[in-house]
N, C-alpha and C. Protein backbone atom coordinates (compact mmCIF):
# COMPACT_ATOMS: atom_id res chain seq x y z
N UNK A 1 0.83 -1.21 0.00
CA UNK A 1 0.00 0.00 0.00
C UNK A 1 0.86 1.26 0.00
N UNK A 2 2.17 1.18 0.46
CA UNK A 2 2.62 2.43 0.98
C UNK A 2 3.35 3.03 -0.55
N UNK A 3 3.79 1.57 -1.60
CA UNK A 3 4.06 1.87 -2.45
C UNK A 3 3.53 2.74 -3.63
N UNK A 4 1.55 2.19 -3.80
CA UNK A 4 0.62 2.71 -4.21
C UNK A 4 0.77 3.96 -3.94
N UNK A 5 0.41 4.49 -2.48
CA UNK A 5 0.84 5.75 -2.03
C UNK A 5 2.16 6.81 -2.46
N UNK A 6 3.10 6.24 -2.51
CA UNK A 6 3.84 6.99 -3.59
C UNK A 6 3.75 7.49 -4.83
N UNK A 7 3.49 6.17 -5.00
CA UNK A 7 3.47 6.67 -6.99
C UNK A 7 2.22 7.49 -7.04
N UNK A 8 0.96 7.78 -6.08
CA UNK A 8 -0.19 9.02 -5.95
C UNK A 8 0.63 10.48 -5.96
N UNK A 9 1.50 10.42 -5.18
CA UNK A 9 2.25 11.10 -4.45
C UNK A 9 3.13 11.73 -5.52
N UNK A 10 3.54 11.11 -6.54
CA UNK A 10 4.44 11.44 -7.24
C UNK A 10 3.67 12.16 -8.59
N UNK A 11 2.71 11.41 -8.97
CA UNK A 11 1.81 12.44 -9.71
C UNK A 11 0.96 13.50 -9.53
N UNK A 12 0.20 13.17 -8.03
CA UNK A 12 0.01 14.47 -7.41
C UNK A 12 1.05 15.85 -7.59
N UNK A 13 2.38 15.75 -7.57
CA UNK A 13 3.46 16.77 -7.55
C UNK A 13 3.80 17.50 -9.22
N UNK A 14 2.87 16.80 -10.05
CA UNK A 14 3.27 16.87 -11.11
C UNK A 14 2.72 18.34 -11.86
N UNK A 15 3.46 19.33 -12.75
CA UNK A 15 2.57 20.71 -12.84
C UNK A 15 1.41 20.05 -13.71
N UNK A 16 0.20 20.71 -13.54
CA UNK A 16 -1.35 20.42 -14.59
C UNK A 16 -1.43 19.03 -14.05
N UNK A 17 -1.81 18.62 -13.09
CA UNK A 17 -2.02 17.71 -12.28
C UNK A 17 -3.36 17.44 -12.68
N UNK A 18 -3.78 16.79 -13.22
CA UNK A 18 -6.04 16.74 -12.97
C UNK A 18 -6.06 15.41 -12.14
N UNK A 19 -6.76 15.18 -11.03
CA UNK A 19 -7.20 14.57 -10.52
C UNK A 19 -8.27 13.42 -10.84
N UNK A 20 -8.34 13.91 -12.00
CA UNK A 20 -9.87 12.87 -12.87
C UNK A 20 -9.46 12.12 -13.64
N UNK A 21 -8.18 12.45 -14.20
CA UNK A 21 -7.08 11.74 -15.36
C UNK A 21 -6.69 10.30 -15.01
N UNK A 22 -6.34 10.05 -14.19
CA UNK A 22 -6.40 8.62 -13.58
C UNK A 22 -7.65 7.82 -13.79
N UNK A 23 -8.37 8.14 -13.14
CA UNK A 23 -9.53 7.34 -13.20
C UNK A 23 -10.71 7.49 -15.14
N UNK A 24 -10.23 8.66 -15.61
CA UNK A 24 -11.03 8.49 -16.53
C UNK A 24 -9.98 7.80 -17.76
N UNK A 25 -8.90 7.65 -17.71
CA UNK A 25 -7.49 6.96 -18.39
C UNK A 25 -8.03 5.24 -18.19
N UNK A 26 -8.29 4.94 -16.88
CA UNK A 26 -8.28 3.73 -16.22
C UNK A 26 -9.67 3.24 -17.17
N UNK A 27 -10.83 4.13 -17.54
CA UNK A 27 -12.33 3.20 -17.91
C UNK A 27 -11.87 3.27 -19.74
N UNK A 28 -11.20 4.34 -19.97
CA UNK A 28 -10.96 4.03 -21.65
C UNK A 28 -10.28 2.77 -22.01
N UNK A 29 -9.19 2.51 -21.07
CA UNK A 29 -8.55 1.59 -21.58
C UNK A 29 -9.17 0.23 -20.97
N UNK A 30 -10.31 -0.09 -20.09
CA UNK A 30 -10.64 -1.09 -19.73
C UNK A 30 -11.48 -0.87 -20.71
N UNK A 31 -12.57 -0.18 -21.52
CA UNK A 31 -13.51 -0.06 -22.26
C UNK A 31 -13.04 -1.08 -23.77
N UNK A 32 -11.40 -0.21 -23.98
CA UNK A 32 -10.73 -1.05 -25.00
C UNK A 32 -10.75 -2.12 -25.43
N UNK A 33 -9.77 -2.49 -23.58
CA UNK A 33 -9.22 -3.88 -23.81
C UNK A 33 -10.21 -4.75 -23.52
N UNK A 34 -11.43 -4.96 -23.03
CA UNK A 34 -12.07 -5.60 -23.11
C UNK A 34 -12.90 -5.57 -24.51
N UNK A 35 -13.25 -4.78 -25.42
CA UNK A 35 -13.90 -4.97 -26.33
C UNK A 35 -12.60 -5.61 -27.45
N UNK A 36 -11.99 -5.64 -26.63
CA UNK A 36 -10.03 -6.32 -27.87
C UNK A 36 -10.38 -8.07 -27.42
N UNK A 37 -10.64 -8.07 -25.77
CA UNK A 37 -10.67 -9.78 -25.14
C UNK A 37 -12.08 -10.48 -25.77
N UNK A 38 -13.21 -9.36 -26.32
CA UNK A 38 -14.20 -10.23 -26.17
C UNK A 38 -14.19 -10.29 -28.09
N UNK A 39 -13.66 -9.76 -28.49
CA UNK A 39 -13.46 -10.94 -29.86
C UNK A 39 -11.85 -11.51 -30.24
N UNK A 40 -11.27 -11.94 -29.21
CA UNK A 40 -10.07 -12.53 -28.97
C UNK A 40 -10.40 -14.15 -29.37
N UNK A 41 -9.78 -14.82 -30.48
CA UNK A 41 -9.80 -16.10 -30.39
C UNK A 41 -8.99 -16.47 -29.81
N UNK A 42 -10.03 -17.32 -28.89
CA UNK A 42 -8.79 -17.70 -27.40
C UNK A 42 -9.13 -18.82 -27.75
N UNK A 43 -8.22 -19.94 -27.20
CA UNK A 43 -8.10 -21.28 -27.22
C UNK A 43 -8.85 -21.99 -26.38
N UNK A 44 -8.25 -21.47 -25.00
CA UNK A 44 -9.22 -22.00 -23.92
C UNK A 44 -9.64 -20.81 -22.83
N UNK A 45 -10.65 -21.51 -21.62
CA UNK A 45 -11.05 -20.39 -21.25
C UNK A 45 -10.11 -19.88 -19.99
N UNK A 46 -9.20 -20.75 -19.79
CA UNK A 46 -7.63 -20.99 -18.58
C UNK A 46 -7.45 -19.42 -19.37
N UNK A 47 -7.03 -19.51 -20.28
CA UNK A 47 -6.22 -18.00 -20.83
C UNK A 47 -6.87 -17.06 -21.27
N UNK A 48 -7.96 -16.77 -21.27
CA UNK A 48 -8.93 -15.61 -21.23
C UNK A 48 -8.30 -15.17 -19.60
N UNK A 49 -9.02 -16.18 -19.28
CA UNK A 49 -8.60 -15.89 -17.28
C UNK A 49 -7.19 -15.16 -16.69
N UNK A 50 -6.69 -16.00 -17.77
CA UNK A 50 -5.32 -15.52 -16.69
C UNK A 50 -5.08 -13.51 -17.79
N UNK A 51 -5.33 -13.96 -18.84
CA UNK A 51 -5.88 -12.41 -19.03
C UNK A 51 -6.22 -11.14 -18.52
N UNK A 52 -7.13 -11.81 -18.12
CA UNK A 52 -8.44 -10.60 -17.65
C UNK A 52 -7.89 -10.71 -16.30
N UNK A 53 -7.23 -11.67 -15.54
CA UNK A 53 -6.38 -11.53 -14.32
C UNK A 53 -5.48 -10.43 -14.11
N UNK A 54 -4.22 -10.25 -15.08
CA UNK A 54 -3.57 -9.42 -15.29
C UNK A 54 -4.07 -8.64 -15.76
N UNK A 55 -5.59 -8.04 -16.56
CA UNK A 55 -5.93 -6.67 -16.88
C UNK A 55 -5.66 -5.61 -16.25
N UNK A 56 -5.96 -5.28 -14.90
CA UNK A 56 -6.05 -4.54 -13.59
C UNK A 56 -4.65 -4.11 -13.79
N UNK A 57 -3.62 -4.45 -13.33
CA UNK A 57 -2.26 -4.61 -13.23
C UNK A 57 -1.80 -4.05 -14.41
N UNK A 58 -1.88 -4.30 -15.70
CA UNK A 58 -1.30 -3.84 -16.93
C UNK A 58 -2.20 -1.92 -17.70
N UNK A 59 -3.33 -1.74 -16.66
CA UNK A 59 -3.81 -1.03 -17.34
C UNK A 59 -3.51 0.46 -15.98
N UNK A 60 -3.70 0.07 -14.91
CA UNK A 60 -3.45 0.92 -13.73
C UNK A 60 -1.72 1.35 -13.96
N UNK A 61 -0.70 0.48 -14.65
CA UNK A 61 0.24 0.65 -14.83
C UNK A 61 0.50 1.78 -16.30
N UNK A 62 -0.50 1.39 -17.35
CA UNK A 62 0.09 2.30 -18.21
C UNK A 62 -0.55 3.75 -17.97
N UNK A 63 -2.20 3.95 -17.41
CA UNK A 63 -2.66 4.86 -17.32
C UNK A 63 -1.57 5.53 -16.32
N UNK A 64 -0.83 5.55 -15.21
CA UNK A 64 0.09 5.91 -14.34
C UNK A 64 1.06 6.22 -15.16
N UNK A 65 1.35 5.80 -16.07
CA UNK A 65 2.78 5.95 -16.82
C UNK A 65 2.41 7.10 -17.67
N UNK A 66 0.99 7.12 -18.51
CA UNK A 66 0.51 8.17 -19.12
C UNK A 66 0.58 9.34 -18.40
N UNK A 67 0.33 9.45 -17.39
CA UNK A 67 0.19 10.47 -16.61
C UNK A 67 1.86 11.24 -16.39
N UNK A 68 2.40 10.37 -16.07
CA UNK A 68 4.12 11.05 -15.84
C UNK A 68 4.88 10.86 -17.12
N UNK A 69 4.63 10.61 -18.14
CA UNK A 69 4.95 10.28 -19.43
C UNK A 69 5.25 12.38 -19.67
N UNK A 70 6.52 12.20 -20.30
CA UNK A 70 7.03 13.18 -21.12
C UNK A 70 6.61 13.52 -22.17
N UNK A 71 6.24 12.74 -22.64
CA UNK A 71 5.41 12.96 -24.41
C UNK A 71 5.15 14.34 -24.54
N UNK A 72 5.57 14.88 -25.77
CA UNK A 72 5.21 16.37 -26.35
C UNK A 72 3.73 16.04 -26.67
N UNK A 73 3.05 15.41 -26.88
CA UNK A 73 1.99 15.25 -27.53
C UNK A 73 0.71 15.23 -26.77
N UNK A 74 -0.27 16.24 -27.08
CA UNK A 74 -1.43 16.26 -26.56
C UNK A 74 -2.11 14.95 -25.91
N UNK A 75 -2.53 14.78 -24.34
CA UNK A 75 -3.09 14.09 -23.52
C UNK A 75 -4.29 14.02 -23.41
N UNK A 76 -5.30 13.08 -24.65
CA UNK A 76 -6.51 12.75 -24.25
C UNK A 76 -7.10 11.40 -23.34
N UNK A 77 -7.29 12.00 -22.54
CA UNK A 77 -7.79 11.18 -21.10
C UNK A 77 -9.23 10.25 -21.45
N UNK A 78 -9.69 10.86 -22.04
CA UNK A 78 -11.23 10.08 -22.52
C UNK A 78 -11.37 9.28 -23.27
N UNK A 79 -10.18 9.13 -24.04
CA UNK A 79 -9.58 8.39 -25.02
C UNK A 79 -8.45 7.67 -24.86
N UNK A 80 -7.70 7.95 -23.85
CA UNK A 80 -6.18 7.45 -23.51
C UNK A 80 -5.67 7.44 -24.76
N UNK A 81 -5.50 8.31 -25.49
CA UNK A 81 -4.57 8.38 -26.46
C UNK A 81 -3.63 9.88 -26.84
N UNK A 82 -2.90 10.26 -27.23
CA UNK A 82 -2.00 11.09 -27.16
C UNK A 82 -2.38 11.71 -28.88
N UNK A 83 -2.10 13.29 -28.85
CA UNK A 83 -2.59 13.93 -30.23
C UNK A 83 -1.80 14.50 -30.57
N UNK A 84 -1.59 14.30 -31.98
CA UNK A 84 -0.24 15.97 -32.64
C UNK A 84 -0.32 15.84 -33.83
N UNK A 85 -0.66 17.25 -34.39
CA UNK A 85 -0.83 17.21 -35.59
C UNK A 85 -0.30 16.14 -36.96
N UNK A 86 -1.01 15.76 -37.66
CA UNK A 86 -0.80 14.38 -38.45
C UNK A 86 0.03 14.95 -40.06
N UNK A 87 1.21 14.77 -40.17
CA UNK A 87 2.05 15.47 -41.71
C UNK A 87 0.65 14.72 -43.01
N UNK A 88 0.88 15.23 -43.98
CA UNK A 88 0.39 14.92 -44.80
C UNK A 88 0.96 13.39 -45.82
N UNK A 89 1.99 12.99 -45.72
CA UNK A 89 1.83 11.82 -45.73
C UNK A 89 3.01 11.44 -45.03
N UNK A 90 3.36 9.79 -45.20
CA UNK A 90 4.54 9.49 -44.89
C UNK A 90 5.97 9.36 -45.64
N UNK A 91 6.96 10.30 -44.83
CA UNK A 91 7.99 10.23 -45.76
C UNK A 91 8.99 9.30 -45.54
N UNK A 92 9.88 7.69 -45.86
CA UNK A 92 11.36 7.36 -45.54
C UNK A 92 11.96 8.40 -46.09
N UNK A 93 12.94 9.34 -45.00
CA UNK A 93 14.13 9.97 -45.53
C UNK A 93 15.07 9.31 -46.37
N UNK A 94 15.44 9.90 -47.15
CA UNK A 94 16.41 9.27 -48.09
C UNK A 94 17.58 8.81 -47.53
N UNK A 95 18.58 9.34 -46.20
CA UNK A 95 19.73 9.07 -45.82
C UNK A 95 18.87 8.03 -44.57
N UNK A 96 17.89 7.47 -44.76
CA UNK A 96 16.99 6.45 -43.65
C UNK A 96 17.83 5.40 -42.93
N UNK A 97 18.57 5.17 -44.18
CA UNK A 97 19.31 3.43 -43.63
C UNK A 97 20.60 3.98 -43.05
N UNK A 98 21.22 5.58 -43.47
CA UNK A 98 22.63 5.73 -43.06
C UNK A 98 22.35 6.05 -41.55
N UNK A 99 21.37 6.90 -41.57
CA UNK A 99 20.96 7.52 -39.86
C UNK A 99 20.96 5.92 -38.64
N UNK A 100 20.16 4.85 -38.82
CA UNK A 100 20.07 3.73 -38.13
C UNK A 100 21.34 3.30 -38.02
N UNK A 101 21.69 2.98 -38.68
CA UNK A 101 23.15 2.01 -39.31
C UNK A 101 24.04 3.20 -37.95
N UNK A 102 24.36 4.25 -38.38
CA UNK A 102 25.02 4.96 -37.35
C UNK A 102 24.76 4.93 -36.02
N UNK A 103 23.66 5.25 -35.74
CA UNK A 103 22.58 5.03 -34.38
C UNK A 103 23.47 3.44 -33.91
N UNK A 104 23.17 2.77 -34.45
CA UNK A 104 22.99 0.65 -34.29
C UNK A 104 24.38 0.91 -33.55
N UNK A 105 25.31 1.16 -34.57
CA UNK A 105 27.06 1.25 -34.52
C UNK A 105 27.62 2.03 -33.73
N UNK A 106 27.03 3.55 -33.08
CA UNK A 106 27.85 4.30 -32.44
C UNK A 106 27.45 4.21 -31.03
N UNK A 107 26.41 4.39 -31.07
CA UNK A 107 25.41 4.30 -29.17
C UNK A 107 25.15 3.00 -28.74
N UNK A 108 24.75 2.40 -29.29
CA UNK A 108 24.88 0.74 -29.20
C UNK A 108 23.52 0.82 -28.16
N UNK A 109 22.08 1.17 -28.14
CA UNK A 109 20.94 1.42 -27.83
C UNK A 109 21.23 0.10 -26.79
N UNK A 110 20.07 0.44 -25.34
CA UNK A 110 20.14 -0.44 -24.56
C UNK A 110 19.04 -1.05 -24.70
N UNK A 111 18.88 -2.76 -24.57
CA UNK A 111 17.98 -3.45 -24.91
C UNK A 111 16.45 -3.23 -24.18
N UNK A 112 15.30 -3.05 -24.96
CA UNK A 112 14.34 -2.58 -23.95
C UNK A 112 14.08 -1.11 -24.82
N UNK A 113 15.28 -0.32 -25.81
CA UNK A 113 14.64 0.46 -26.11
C UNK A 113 13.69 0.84 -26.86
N UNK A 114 12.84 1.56 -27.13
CA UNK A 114 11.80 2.05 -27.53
C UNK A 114 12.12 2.43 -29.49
N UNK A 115 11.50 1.63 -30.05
CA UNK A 115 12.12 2.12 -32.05
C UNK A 115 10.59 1.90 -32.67
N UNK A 116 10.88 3.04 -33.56
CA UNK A 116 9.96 3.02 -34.40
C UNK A 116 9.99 2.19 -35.76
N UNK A 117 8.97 1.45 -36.08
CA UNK A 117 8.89 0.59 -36.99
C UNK A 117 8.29 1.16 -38.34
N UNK A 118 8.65 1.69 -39.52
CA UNK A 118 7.53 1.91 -40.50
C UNK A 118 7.51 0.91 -41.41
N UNK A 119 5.86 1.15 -41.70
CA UNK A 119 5.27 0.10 -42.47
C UNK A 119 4.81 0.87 -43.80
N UNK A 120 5.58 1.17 -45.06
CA UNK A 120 5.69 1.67 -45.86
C UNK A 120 5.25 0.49 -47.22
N UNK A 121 4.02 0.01 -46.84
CA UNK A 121 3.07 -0.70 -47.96
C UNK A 121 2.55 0.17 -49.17
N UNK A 122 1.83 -0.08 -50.19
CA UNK A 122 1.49 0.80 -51.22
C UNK A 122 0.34 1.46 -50.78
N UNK A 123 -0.43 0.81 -50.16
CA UNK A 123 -1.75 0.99 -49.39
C UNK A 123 -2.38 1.38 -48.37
N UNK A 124 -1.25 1.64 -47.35
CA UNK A 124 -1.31 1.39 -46.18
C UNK A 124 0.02 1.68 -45.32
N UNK A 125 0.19 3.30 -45.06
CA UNK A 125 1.44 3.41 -44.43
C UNK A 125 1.36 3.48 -42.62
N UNK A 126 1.74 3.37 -42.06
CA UNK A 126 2.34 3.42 -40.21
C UNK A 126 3.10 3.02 -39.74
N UNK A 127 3.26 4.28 -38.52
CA UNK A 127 4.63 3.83 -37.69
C UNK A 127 3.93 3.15 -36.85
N UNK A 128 4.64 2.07 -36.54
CA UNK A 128 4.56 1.13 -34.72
C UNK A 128 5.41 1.51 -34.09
N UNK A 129 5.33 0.76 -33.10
CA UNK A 129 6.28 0.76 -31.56
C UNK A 129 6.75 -0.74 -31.65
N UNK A 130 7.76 -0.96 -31.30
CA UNK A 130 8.49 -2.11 -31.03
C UNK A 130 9.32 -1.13 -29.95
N UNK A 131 10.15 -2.46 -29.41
CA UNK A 131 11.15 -2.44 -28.62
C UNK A 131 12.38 -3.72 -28.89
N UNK A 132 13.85 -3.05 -28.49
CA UNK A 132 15.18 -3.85 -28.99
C UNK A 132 15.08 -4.99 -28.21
N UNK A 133 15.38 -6.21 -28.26
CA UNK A 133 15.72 -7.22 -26.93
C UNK A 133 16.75 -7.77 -27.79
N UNK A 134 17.24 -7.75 -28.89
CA UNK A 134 19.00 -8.65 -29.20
C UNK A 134 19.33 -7.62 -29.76
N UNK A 135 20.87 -7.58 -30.00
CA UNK A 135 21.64 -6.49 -31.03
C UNK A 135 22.87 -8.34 -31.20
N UNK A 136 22.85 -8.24 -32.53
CA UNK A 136 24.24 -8.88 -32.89
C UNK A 136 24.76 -8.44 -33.66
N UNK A 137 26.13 -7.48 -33.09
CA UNK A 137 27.12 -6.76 -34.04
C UNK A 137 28.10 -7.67 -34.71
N UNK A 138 27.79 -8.75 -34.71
CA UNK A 138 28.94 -9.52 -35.44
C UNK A 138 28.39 -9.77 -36.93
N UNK A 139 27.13 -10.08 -36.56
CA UNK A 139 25.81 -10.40 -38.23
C UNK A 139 25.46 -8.76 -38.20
N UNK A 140 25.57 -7.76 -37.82
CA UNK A 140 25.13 -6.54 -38.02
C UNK A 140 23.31 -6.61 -38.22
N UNK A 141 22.69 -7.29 -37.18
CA UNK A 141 21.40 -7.40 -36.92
C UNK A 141 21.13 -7.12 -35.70
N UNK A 142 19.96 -6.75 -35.75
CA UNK A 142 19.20 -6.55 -34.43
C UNK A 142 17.44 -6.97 -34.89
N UNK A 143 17.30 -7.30 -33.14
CA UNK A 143 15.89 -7.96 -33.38
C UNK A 143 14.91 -6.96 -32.55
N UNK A 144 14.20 -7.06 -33.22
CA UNK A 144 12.97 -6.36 -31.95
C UNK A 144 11.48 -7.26 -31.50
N UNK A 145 10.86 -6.95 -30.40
CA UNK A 145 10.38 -7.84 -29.74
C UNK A 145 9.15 -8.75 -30.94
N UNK A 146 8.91 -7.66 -31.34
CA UNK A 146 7.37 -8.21 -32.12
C UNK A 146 7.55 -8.40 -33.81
N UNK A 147 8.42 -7.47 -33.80
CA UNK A 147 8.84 -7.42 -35.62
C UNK A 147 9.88 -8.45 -36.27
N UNK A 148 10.37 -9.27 -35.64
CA UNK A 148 11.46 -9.64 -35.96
C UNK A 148 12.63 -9.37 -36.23
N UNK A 149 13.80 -9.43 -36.87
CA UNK A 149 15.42 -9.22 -37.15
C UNK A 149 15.40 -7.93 -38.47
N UNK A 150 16.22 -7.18 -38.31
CA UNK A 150 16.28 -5.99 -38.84
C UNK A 150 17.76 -6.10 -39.20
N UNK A 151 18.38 -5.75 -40.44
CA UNK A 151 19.63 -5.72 -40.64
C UNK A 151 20.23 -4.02 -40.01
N UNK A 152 21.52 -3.83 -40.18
CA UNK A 152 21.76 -2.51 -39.04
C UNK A 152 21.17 -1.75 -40.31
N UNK A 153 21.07 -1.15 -41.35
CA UNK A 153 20.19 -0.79 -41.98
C UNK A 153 18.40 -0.50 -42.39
N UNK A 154 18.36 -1.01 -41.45
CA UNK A 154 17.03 -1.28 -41.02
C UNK A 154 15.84 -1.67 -42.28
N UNK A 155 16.81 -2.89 -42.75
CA UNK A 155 15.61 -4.41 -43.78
C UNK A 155 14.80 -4.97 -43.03
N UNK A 156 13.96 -5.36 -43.46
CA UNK A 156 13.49 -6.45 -42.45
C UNK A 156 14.03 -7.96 -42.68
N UNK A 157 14.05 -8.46 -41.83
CA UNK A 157 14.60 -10.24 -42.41
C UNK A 157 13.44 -11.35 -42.38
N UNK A 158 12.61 -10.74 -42.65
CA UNK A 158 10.93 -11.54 -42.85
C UNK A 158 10.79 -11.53 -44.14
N UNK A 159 10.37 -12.72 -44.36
CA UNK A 159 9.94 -13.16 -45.67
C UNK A 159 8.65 -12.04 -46.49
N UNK A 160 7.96 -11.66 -45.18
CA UNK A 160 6.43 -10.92 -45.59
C UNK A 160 6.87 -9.72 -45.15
N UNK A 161 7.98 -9.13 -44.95
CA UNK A 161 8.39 -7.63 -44.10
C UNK A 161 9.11 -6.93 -45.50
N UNK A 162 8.85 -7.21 -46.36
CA UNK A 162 9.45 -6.18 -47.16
C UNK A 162 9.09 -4.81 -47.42
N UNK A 163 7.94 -4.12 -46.78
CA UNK A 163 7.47 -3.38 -46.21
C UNK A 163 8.18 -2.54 -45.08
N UNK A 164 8.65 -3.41 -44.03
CA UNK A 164 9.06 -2.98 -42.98
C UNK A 164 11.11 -2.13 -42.44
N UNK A 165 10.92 -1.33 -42.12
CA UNK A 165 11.93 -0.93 -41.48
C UNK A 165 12.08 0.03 -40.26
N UNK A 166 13.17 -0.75 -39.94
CA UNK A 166 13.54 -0.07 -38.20
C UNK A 166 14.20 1.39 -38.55
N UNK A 167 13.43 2.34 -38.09
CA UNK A 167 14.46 3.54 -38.20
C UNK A 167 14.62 4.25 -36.84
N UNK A 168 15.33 4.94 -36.84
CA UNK A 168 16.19 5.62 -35.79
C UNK A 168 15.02 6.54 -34.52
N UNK A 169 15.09 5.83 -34.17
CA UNK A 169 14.01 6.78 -32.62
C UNK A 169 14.21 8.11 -32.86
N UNK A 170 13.46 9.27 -33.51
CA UNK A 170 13.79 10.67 -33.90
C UNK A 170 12.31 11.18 -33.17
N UNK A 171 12.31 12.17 -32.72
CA UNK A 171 10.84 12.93 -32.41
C UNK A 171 9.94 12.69 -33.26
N UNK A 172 9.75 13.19 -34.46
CA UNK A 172 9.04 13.22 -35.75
C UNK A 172 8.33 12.09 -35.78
N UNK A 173 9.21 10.82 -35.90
CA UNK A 173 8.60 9.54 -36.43
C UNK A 173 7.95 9.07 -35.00
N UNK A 174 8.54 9.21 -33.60
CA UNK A 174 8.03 9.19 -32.56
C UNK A 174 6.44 9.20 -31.91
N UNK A 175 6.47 10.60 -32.65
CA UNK A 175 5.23 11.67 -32.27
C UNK A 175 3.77 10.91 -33.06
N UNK A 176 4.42 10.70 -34.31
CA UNK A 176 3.83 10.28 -35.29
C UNK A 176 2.91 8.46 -34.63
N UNK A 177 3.78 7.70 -34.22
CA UNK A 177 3.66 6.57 -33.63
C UNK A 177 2.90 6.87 -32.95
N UNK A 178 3.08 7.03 -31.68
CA UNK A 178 1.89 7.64 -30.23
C UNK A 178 0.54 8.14 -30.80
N UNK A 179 1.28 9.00 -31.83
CA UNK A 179 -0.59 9.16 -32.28
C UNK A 179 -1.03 8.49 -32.97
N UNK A 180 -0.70 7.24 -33.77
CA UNK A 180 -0.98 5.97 -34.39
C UNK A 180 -1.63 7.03 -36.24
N UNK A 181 -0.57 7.59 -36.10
CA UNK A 181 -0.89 8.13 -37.52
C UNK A 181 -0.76 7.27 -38.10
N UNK A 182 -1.70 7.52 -39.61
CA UNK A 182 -1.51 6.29 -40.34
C UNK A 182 -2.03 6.91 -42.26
N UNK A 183 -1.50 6.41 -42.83
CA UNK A 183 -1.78 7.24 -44.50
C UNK A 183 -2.51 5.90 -45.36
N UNK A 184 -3.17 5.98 -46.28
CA UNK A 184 -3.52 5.25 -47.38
C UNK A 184 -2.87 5.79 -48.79
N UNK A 185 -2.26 5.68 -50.00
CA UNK A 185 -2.20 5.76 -51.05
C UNK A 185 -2.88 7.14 -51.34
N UNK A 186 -3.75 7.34 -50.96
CA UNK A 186 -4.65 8.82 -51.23
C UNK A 186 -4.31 10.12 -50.14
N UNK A 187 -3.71 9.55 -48.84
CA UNK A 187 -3.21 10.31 -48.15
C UNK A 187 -3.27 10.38 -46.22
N UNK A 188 -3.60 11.43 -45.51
CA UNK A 188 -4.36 11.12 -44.37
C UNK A 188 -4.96 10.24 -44.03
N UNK A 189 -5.07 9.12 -43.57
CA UNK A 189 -6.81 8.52 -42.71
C UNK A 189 -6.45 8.65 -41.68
N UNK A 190 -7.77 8.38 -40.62
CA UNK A 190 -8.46 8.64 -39.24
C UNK A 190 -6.81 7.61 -38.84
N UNK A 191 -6.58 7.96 -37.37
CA UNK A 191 -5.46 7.41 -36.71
C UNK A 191 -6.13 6.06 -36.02
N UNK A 192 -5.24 5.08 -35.71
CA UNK A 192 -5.55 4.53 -35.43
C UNK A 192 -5.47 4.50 -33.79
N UNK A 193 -5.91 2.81 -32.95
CA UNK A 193 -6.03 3.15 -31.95
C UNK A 193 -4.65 2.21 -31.30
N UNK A 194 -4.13 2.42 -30.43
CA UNK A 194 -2.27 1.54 -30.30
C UNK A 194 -3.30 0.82 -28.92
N UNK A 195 -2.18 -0.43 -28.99
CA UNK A 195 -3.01 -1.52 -28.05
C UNK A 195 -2.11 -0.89 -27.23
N UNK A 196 -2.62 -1.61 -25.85
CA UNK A 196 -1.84 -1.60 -24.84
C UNK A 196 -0.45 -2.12 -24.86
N UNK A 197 -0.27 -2.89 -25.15
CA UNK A 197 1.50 -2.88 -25.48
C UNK A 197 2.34 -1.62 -25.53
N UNK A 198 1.58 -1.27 -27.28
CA UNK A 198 2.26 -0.25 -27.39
C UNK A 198 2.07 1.45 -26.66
N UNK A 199 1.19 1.59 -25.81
CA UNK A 199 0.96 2.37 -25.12
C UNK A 199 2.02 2.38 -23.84
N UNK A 200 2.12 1.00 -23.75
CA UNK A 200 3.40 1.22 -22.50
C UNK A 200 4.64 1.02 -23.06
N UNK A 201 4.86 0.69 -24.46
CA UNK A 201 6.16 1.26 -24.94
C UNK A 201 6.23 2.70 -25.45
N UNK A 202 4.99 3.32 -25.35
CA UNK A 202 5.43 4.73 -25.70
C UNK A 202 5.73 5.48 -24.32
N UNK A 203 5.05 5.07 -23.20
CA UNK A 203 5.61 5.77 -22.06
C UNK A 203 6.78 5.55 -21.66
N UNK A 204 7.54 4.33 -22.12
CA UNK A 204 9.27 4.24 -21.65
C UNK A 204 10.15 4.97 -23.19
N UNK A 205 9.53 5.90 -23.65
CA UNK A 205 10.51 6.97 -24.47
C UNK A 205 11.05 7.57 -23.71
N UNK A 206 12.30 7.87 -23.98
CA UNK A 206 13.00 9.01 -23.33
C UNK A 206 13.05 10.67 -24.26
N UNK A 207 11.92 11.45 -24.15
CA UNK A 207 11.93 12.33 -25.08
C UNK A 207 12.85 13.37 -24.98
């Protein structure tokens, strides 16, 4: 309890403090994730359970994290989602693969960090959130949790990822992620909505 009490304590201290932000953070994202569990093909009903067990726990944690989260980006509470103006489409920079490749090779990112993924289809452009858990500088690859192996250039090494590349954690592409911007071939569409995963990999950015 005394721990609970802190971390109150610690957002309480925070400037633009709202008091309602917690709790109205806490029903969006249960509103979510339950309308995510109840057309979940689950196998059995053991793992729904142990699910909806850990719901509580995974959602009190990111709404808390939202709250002390750095993010430049507008804080909608009613929505638990984060806002900033959307560019008109998506661009890969041209020097894309030299910027990573440098990044991969000079800082040597600590595992756990926070990278943006774009998905640069004909149809269908967005950034995700992943996070690093291997670097092998000997194969000049790195893996990330959900996307698979990325050359330090940031290829994908998926058969179906030719679409995909890891680029360099920059604000821009950042900002862009959190708000689950997303383009079609024609341009703008409505943003999308980031699961909980990636909601608590956007609160461990270091902006």
């Amino acid at each position: 309890m005394s721990e609970q009490r802190d971390i109150f304590e610690v957002i309480e201290r925070q400037p633009g403090y709202d008091p309602a932000a917690f709790p109205e953070l806490c029903t969006a994202l249960y509103e979510r994730e339950l309308a995510v569990l109840a057309n979940l093909n689950v196998q059995s009903a053991a793992g729904l359970q142990r699910r909806l067990k850990s719901l509580s726990y995974y959602i009190q944690k990111a709404a808390r994290a939202m709250i002390l989260s750095s993010c430049p980006c507008e804080l909608d509470v009613q929505n638990a989602s984060w806002q900033t103006p959307q560019k008109r489409q998506l661009k890969a920079a041209a020097n894309r693969a030299t910027k990573v490749e440098k990044w991969l090779t000079s800082t040597t990112p600590q595992l756990g960090t926070t990278v943006p993924i774009l998905n640069l289809a004909p149809r269908l452009q967005q950034v995700r959130l992943d996070s690093i858990d291997s670097i092998d500088k000997q194969s000049k690859r790195v893996h990330c949790n959900e996307s698979g192996w990325f050359t330090f250039t940031g290829e994908s090494s998926l058969a179906e990822g030719d679409h995909l590349y890891l680029a360099k954690p920059e604000t821009a592409l950042l900002k862009a992620a959190v708000s689950g911007h997303q383009w079609s071939h024609k341009g703008r569409i409505d943003p999308r909505t980031l699961s909980l995963r990636e909601l608590l990999l956007a609160t461990a950015i270091d902006w």
